[in-house]
N, C-alpha and C. Protein backbone atom coordinates (compact mmCIF):
# COMPACT_ATOMS: atom_id res chain seq x y z
N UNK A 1 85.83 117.52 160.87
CA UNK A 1 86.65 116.57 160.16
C UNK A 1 86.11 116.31 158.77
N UNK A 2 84.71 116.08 158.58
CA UNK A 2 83.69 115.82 157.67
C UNK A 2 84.41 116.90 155.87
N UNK A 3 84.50 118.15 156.79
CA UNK A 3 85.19 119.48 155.35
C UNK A 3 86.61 119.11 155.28
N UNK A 4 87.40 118.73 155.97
CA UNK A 4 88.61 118.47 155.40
C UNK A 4 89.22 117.47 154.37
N UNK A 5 88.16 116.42 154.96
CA UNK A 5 87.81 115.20 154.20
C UNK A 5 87.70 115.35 152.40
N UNK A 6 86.40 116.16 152.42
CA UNK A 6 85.75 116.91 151.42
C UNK A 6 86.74 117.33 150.02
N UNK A 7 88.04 118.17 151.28
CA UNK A 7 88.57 119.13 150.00
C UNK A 7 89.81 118.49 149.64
N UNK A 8 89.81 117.06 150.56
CA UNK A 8 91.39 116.09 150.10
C UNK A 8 90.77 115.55 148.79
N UNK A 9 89.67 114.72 148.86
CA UNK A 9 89.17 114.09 147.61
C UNK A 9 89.44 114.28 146.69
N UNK A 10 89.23 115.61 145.83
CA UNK A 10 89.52 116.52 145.07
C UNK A 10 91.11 116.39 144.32
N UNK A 11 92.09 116.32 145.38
CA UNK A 11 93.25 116.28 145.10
C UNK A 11 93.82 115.05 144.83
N UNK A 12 93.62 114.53 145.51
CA UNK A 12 94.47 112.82 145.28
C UNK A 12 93.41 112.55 143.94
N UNK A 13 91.98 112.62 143.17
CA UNK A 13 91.74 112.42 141.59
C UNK A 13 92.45 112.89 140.93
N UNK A 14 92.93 114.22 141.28
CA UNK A 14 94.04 114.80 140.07
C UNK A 14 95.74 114.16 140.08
N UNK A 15 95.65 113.84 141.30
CA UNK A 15 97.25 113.21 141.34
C UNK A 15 97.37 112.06 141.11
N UNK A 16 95.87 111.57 141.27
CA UNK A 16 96.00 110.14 140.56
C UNK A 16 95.40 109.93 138.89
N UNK A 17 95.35 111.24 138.53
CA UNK A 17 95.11 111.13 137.03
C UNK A 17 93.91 111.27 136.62
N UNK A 18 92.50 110.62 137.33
CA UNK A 18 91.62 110.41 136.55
C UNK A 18 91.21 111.93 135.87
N UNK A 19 91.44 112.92 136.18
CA UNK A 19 90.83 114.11 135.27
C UNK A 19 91.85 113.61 133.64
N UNK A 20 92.96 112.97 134.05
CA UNK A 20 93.41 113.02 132.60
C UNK A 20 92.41 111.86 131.82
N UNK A 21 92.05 111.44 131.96
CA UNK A 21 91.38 110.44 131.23
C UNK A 21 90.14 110.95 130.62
N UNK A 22 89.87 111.96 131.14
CA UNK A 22 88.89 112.47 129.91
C UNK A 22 89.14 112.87 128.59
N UNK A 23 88.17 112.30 127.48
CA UNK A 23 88.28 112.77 126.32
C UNK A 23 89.31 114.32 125.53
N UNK A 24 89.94 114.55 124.91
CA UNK A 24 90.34 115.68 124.21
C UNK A 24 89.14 116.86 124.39
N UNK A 25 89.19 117.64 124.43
CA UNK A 25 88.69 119.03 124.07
C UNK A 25 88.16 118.67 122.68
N UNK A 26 87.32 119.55 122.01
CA UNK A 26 86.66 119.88 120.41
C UNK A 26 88.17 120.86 120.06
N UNK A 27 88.48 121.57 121.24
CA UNK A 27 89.18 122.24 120.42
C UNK A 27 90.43 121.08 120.03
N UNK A 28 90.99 120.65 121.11
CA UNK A 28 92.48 120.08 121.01
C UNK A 28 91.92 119.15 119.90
N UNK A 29 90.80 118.24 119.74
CA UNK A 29 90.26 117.65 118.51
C UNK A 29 90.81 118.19 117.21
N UNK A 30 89.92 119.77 117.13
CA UNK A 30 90.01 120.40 115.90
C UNK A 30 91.51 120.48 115.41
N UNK A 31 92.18 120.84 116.72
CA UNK A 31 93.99 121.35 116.28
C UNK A 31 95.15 120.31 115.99
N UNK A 32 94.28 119.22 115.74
CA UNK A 32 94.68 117.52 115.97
C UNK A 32 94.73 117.32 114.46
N UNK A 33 93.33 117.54 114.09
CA UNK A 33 92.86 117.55 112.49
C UNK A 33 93.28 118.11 111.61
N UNK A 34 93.51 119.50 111.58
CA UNK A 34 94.11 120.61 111.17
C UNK A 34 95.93 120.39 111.03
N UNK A 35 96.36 119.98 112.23
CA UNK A 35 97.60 119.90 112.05
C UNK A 35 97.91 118.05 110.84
N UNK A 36 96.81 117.33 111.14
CA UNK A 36 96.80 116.26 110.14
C UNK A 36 96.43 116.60 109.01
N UNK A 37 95.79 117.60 108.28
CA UNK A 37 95.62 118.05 107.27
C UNK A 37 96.90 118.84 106.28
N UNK A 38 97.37 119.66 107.20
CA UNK A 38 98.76 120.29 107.34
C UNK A 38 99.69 119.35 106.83
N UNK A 39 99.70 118.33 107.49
CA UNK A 39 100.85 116.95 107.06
C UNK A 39 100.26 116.43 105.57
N UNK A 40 99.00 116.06 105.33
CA UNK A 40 98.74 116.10 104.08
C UNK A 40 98.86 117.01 102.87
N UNK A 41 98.81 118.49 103.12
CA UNK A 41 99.21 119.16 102.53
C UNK A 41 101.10 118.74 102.36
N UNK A 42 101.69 118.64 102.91
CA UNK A 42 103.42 118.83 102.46
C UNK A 42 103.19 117.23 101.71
N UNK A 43 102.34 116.36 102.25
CA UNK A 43 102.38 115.51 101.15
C UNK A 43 102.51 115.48 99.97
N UNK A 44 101.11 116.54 99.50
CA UNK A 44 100.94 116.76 98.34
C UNK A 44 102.04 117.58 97.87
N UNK A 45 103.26 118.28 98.34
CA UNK A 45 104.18 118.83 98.16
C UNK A 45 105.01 117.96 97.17
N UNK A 46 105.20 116.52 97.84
CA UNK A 46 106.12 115.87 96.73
C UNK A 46 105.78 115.22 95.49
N UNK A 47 106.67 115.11 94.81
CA UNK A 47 106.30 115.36 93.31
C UNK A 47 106.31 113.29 93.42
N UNK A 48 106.14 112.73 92.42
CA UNK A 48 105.27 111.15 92.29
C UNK A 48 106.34 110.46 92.80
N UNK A 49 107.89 110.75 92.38
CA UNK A 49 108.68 109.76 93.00
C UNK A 49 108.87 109.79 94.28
N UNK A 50 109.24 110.95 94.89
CA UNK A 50 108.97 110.75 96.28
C UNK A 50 107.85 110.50 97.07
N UNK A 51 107.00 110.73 96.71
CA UNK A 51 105.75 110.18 97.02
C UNK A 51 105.24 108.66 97.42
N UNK A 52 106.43 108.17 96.33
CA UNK A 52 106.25 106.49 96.07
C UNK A 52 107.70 105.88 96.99
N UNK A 53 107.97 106.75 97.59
CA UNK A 53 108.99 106.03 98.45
C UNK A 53 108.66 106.34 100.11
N UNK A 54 107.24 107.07 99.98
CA UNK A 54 106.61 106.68 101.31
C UNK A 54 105.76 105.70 101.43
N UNK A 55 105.69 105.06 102.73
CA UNK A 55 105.11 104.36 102.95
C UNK A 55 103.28 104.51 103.41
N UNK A 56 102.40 104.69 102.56
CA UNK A 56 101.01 105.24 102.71
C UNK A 56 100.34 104.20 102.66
N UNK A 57 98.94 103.76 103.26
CA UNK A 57 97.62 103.37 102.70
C UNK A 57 97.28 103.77 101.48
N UNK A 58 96.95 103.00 100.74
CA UNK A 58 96.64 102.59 99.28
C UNK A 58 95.25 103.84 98.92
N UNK A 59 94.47 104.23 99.27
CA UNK A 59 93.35 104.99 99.44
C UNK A 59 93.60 106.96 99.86
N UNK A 60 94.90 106.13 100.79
CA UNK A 60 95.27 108.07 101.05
C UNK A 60 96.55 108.05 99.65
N UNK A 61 96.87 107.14 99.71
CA UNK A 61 97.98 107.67 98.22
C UNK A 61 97.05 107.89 96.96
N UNK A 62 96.13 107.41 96.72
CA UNK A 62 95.17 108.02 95.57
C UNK A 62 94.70 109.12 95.80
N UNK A 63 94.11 109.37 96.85
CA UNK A 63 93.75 111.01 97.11
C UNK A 63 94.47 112.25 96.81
N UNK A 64 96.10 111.72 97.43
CA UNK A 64 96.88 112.52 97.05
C UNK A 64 97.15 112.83 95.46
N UNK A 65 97.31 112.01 94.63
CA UNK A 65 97.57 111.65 93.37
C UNK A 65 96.52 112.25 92.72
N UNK A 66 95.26 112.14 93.28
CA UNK A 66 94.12 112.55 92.26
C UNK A 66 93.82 114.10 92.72
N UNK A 67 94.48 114.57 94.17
CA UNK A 67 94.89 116.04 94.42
C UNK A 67 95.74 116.85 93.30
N UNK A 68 96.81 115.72 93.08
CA UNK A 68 97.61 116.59 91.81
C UNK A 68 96.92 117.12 90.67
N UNK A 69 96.19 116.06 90.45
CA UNK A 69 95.22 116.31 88.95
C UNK A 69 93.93 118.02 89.35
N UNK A 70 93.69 117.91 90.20
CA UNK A 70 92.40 118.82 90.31
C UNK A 70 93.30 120.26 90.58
N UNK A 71 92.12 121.43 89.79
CA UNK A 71 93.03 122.50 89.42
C UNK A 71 91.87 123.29 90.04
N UNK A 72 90.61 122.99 90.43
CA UNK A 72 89.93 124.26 90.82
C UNK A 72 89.78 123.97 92.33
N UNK A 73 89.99 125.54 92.76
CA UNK A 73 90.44 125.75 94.07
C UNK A 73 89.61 124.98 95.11
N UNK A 74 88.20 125.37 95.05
CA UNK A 74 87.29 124.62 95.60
C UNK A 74 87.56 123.41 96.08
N UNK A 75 87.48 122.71 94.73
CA UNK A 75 87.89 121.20 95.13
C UNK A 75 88.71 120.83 95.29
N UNK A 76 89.73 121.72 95.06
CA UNK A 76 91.17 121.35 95.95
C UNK A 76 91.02 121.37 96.94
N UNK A 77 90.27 121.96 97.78
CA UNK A 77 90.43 122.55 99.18
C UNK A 77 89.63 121.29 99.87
N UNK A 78 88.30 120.82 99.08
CA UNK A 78 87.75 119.58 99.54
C UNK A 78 88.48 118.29 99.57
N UNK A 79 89.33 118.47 98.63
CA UNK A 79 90.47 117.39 98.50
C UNK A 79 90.97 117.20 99.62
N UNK A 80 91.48 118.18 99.59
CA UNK A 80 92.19 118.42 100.82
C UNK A 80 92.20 118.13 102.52
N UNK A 81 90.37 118.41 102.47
CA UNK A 81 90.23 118.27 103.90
C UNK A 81 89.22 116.24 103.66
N UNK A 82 89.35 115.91 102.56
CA UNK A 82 89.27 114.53 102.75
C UNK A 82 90.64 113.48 102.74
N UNK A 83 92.08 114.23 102.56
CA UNK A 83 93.22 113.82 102.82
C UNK A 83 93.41 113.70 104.38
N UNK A 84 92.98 115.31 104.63
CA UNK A 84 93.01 115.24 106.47
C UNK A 84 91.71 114.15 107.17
N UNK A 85 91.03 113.57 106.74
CA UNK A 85 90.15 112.79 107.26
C UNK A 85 90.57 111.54 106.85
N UNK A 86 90.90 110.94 105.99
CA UNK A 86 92.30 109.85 105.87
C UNK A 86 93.21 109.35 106.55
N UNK A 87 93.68 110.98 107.00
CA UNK A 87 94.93 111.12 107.73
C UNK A 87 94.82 110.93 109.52
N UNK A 88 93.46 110.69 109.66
CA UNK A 88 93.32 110.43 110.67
C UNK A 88 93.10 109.01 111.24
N UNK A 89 93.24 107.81 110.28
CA UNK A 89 92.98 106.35 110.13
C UNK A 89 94.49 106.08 109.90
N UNK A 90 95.95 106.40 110.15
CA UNK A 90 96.68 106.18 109.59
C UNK A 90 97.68 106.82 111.17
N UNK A 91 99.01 106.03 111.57
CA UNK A 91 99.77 106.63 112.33
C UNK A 91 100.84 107.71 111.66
N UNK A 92 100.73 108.72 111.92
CA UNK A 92 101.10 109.95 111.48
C UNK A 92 103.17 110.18 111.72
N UNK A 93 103.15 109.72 112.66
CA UNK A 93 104.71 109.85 112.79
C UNK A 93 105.23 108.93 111.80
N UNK A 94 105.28 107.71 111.16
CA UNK A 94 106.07 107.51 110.49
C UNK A 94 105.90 108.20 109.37
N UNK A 95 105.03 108.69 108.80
CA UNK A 95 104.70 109.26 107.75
C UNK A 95 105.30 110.88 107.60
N UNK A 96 105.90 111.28 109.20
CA UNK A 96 106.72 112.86 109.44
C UNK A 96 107.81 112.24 109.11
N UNK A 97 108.30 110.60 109.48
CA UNK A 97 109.55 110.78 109.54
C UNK A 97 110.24 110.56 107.64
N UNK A 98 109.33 109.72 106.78
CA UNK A 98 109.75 109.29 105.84
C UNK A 98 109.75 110.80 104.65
N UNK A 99 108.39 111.53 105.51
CA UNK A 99 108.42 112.93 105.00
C UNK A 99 109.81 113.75 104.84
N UNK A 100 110.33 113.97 105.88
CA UNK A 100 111.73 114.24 106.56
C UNK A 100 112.90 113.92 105.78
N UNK A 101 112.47 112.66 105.33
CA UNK A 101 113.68 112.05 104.89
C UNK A 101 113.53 112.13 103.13
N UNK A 102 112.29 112.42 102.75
CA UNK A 102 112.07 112.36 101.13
C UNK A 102 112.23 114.12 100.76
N UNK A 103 111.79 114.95 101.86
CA UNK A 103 112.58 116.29 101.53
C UNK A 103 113.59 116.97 102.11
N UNK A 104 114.61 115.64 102.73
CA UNK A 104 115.61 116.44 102.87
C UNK A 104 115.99 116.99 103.84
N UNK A 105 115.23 116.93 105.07
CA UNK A 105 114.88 117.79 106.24
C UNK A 105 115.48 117.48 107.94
N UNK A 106 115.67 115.61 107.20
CA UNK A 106 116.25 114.88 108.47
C UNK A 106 118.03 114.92 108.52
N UNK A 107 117.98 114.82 109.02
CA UNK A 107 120.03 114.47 109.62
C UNK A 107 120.20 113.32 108.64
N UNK A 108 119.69 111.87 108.53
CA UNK A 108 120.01 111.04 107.52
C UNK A 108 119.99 111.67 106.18
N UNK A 109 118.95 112.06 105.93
CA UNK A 109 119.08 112.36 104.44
C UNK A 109 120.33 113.63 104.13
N UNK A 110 120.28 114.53 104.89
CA UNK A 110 121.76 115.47 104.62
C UNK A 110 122.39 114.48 104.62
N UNK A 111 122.65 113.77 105.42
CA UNK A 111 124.05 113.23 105.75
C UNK A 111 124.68 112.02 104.25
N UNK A 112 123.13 111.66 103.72
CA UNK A 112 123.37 110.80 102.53
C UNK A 112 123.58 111.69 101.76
N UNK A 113 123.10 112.96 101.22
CA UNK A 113 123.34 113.90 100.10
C UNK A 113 124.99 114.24 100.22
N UNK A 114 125.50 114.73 101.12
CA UNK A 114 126.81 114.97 101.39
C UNK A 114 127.79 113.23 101.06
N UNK A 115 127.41 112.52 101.30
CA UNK A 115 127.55 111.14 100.92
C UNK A 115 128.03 111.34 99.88
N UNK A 116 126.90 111.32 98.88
CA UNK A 116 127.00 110.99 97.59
C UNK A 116 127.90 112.20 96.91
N UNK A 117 127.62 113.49 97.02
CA UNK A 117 128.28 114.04 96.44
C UNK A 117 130.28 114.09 96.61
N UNK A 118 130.56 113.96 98.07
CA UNK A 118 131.70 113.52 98.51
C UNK A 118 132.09 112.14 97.23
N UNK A 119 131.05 111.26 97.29
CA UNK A 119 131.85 110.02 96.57
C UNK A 119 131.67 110.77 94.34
N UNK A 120 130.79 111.06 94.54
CA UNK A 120 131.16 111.67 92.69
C UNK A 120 132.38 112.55 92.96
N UNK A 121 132.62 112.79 93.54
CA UNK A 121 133.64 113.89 93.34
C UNK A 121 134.82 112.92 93.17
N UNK A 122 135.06 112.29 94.56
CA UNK A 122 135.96 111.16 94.47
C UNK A 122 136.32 110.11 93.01
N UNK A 123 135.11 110.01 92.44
CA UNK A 123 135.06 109.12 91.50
C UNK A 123 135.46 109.60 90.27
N UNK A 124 135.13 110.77 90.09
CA UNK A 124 135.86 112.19 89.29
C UNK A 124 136.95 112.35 88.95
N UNK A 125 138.04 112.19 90.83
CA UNK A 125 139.34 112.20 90.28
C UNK A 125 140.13 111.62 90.57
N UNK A 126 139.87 109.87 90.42
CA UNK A 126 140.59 109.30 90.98
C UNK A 126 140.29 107.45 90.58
N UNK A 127 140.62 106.61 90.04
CA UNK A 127 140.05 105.71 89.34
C UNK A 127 140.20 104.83 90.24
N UNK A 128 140.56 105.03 91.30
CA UNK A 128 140.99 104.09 92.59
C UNK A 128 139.65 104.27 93.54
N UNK A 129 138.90 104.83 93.32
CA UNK A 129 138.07 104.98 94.20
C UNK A 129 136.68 104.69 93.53
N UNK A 130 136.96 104.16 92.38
CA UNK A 130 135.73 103.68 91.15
C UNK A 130 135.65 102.38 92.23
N UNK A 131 137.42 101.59 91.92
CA UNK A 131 137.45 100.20 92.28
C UNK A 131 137.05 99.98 93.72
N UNK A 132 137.31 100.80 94.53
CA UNK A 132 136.99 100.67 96.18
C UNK A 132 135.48 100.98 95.95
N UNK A 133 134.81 101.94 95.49
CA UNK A 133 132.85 101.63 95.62
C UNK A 133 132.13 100.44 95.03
N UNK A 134 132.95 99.75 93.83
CA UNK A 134 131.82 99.03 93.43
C UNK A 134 132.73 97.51 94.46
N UNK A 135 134.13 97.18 95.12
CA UNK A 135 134.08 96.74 96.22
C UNK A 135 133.00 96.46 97.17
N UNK A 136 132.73 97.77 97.62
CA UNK A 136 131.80 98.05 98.47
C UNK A 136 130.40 97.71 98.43
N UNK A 137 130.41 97.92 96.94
CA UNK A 137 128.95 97.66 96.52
C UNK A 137 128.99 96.84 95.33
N UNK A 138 128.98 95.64 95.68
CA UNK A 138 128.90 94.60 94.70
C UNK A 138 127.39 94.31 93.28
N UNK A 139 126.43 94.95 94.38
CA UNK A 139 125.46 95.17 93.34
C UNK A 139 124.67 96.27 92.36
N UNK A 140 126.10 97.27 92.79
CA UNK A 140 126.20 98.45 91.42
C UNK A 140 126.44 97.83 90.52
N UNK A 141 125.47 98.73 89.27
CA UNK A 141 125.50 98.33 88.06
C UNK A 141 127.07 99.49 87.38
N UNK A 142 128.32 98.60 87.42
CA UNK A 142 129.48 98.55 87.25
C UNK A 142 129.73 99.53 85.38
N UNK A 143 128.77 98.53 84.67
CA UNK A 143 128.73 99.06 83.34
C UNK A 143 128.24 100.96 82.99
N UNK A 144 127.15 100.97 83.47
CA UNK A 144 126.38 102.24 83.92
C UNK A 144 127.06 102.87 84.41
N UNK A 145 128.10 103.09 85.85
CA UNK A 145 128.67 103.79 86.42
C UNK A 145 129.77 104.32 86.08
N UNK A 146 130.64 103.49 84.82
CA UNK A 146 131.81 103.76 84.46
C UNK A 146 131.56 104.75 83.14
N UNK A 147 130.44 104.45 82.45
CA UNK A 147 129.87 104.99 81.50
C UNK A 147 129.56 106.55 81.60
N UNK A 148 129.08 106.79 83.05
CA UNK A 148 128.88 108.08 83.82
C UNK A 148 130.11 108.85 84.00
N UNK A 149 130.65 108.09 84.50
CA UNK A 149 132.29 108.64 84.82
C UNK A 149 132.79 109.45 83.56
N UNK A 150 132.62 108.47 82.71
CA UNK A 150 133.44 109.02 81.76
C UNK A 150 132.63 110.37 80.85
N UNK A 151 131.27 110.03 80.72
CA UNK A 151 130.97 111.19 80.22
C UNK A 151 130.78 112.42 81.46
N UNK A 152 131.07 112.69 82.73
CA UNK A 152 131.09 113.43 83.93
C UNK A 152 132.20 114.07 83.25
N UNK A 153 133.41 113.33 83.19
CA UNK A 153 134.73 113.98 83.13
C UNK A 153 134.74 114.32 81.33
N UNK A 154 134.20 113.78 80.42
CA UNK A 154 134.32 114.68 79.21
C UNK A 154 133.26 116.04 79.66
N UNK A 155 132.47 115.82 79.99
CA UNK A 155 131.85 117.29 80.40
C UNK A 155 132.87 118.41 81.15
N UNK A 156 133.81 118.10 81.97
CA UNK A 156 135.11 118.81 82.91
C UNK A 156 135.74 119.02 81.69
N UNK A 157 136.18 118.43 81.14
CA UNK A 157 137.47 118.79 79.87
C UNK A 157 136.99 119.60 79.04
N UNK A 158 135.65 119.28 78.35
CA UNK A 158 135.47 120.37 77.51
C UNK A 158 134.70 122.04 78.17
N UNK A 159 134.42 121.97 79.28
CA UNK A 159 134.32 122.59 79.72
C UNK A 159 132.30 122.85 79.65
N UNK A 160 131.50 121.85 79.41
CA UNK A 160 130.35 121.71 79.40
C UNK A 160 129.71 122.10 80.59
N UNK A 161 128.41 122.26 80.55
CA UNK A 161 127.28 121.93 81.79
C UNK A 161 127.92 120.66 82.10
N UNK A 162 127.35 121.32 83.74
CA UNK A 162 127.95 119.08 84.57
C UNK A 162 126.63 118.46 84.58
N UNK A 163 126.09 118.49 83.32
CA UNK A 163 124.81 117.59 83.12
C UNK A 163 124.92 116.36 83.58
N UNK A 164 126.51 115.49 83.39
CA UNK A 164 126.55 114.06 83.58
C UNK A 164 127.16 114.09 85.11
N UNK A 165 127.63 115.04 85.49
CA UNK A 165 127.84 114.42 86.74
C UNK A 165 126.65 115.16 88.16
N UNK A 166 125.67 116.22 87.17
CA UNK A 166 124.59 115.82 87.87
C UNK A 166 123.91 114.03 87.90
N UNK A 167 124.31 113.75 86.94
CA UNK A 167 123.28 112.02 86.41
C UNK A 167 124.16 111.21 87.87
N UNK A 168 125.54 111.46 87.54
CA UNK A 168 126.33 110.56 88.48
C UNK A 168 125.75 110.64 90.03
N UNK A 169 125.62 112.03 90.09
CA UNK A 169 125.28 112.48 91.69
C UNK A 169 123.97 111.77 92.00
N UNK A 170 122.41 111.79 90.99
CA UNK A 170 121.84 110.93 90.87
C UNK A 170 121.57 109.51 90.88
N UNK A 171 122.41 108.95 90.39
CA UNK A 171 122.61 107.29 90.46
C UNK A 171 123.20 106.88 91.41
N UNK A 172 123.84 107.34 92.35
CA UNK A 172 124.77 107.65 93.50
C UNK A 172 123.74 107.53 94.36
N UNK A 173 122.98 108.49 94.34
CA UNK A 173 121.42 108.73 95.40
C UNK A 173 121.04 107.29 95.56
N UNK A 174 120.53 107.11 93.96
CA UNK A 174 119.23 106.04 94.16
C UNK A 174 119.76 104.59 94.36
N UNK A 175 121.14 104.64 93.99
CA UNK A 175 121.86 103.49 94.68
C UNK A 175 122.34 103.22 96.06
N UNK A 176 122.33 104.28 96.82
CA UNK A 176 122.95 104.37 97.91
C UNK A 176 121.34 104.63 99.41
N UNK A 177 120.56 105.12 98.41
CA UNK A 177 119.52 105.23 99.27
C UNK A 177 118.89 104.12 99.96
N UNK A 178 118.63 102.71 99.38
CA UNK A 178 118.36 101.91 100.18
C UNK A 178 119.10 101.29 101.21
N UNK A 179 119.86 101.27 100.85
CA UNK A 179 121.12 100.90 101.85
C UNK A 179 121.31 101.72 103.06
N UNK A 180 121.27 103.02 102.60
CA UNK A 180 121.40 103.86 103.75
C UNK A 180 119.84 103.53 104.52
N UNK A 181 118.86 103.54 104.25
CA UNK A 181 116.98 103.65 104.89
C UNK A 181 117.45 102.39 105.50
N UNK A 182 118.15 101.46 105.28
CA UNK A 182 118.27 99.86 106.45
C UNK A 182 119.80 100.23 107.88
N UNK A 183 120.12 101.15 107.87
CA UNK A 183 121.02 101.82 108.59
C UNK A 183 120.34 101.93 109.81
């Protein structure tokens, strides 16, 4: 009875978990770090404004910033792996998700780009739909937007670059972006 005993033990620790409660591996450690370093790297991907519309620790956003400045490889690379050691004092998922959303990558942010461009277009050709957005949005700057409009559509007539209704598609963004991030 004594050996049967023996080889149940064994089983009911694992079904009751305690093997999970041991520490990570060095390796699963290392691939922990590495992949947090990784996330710091696409950090350093975005250029200052998007950068500044994540939400970071004050200490890893200088790192990054003072990453931009350094040009020799070396110390880039040290940069680098003191971003990933940063990055490990800091919860990492919101920082994938705002990532996501500052390049473009998430379902919200398509879904706002298609937004905005749907409404310049609208606004383009149709003066009824000037009056229904700033409706909508009472705290568009009304003066600015009409100003856009109009040089968007002298750019269409004369047949210019859509320099201004790139601007429109722009102001569209940065107006519509907060609104949409409380969604």
């Amino acid at each position: 009875m004594k050996p049967a005993q023996s080889l149940a033990a064994p089983e009911e620790a694992t079904l009751s978990g305690t093997q999970d409660d041991r520490p990570p591996s060095k390796t699963r450690r290392k691939q922990e770090m590495a992949a947090l370093q990784q996330l710091g790297e696409e950090l350093l991907r975005l250029n200052p404004a998007q950068l500044a519309r994540v939400d970071l620790p004050e200490p890893l956003r200088e790192a990054l910033l003072e990453a931009h400045r350094i040009t020799a490889h070396e110390g880039r690379r040290r940069q680098l792996q003191y971003i990933g050691r940063l990055m490990r004092q800091v919860d990492p998922d919101p920082i994938r998700g705002a990532l996501a959303d500052a390049t473009g990558a998430s379902h919200a942010a398509v879904a706002l780009l298609h937004r905005c461009e749907r409404l310049r277009d609208q606004l383009l050709e149709d003066d009824k739909a000037l009056t229904d957005f700033l409706a909508e949005h009472p705290h568009a700057d009304a003066q600015q937007l009409r100003a856009l409009i109009r040089a968007a559509r002298r750019d269409a007539a004369t047949g210019a670059a859509p320099k201004h209704a790139r601007q429109l598609y722009k102001w569209l963004h940065e107006t519509l972006l907060p609104e949409h991030g409380a969604r």
